[in-house]
C-alpha atoms as a PDB file:
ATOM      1  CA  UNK A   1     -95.460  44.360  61.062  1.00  0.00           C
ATOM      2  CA  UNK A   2     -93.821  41.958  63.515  1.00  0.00           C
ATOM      3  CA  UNK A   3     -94.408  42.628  67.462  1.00  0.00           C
ATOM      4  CA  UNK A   4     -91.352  42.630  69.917  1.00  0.00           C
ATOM      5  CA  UNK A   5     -92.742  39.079  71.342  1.00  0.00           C
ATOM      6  CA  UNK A   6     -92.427  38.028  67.528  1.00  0.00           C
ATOM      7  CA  UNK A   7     -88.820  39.784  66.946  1.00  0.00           C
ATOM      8  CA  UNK A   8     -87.446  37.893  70.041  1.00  0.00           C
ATOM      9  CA  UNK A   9     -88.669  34.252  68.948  1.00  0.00           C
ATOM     10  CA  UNK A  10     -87.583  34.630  65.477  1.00  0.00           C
ATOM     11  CA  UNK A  11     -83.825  35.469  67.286  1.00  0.00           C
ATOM     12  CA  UNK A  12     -84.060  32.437  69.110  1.00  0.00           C
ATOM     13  CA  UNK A  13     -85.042  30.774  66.055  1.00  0.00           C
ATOM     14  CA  UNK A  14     -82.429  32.181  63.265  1.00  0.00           C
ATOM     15  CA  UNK A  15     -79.528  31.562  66.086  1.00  0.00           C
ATOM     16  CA  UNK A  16     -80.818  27.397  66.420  1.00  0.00           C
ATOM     17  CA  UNK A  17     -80.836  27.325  62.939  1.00  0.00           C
ATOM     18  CA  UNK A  18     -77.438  29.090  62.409  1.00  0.00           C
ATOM     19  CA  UNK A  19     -75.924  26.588  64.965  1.00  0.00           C
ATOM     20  CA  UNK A  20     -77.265  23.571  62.887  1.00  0.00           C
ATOM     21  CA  UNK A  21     -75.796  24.947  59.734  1.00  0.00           C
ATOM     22  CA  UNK A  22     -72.427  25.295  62.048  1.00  0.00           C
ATOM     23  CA  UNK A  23     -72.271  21.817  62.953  1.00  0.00           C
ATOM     24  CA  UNK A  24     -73.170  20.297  59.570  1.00  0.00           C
ATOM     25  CA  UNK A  25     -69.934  22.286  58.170  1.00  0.00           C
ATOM     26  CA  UNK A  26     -67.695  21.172  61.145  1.00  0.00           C
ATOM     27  CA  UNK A  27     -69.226  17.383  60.438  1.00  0.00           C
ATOM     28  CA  UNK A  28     -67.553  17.834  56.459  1.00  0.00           C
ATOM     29  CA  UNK A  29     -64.138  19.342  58.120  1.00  0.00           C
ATOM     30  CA  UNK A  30     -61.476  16.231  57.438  1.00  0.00           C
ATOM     31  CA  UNK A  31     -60.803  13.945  59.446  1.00  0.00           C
ATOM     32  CA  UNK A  32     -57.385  14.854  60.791  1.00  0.00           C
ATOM     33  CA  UNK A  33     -55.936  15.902  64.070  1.00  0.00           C
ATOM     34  CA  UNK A  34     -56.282  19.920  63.036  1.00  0.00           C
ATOM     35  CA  UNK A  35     -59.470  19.329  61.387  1.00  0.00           C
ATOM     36  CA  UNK A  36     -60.911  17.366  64.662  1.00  0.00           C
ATOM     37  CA  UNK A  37     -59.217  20.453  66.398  1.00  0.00           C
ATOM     38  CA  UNK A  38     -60.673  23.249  64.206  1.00  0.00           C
ATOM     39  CA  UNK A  39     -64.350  21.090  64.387  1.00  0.00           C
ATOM     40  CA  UNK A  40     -64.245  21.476  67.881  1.00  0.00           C
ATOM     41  CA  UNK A  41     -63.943  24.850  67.972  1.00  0.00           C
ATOM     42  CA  UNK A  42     -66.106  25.615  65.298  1.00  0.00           C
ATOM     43  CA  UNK A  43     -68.864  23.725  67.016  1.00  0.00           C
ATOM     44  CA  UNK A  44     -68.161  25.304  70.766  1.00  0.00           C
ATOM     45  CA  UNK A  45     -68.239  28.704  69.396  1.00  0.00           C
ATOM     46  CA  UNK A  46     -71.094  28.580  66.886  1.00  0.00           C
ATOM     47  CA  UNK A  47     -73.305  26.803  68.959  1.00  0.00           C
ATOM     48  CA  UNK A  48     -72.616  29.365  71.973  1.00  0.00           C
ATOM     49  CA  UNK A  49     -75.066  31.767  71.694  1.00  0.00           C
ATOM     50  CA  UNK A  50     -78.017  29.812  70.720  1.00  0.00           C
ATOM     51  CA  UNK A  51     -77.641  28.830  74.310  1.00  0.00           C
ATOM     52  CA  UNK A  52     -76.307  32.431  75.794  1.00  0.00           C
ATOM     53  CA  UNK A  53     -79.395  33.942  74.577  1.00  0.00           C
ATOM     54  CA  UNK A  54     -81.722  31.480  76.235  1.00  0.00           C
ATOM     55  CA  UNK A  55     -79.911  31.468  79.421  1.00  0.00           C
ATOM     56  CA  UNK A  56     -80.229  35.383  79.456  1.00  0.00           C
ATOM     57  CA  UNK A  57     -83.790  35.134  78.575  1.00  0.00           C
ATOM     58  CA  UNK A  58     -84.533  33.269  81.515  1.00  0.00           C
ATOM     59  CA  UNK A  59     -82.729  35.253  83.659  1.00  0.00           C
END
């Protein structure tokens, strides 16, 4: 049975891992102005809350 110190870190670790997946996909997005556009997005918004949840665990 995992602890709540374990339940956190494997958050932190699923949500890096999710954002890594999220840039490889916006990396394969063509190479247009709306695909630039849409990759853009895609990486500001899936790589988000990686970074909201460490910020809040700090705070």
């Amino acid at each position: 049975m995992k602890t709540e110190n374990n339940k956190k870190y494997d958050l932190e670790d699923r949500l890096i891992e999710f954002a890594a997946l999220v840039i490889k996909i916006a990396e394969n997005l063509k190479n247009s102005r709306a695909g630039n556009h849409i990759a853009g997005q895609l990486v500001r918004s899936g790589t988000s809350p990686s970074l909201n949840y460490g910020e809040a665990q700090s705070a």
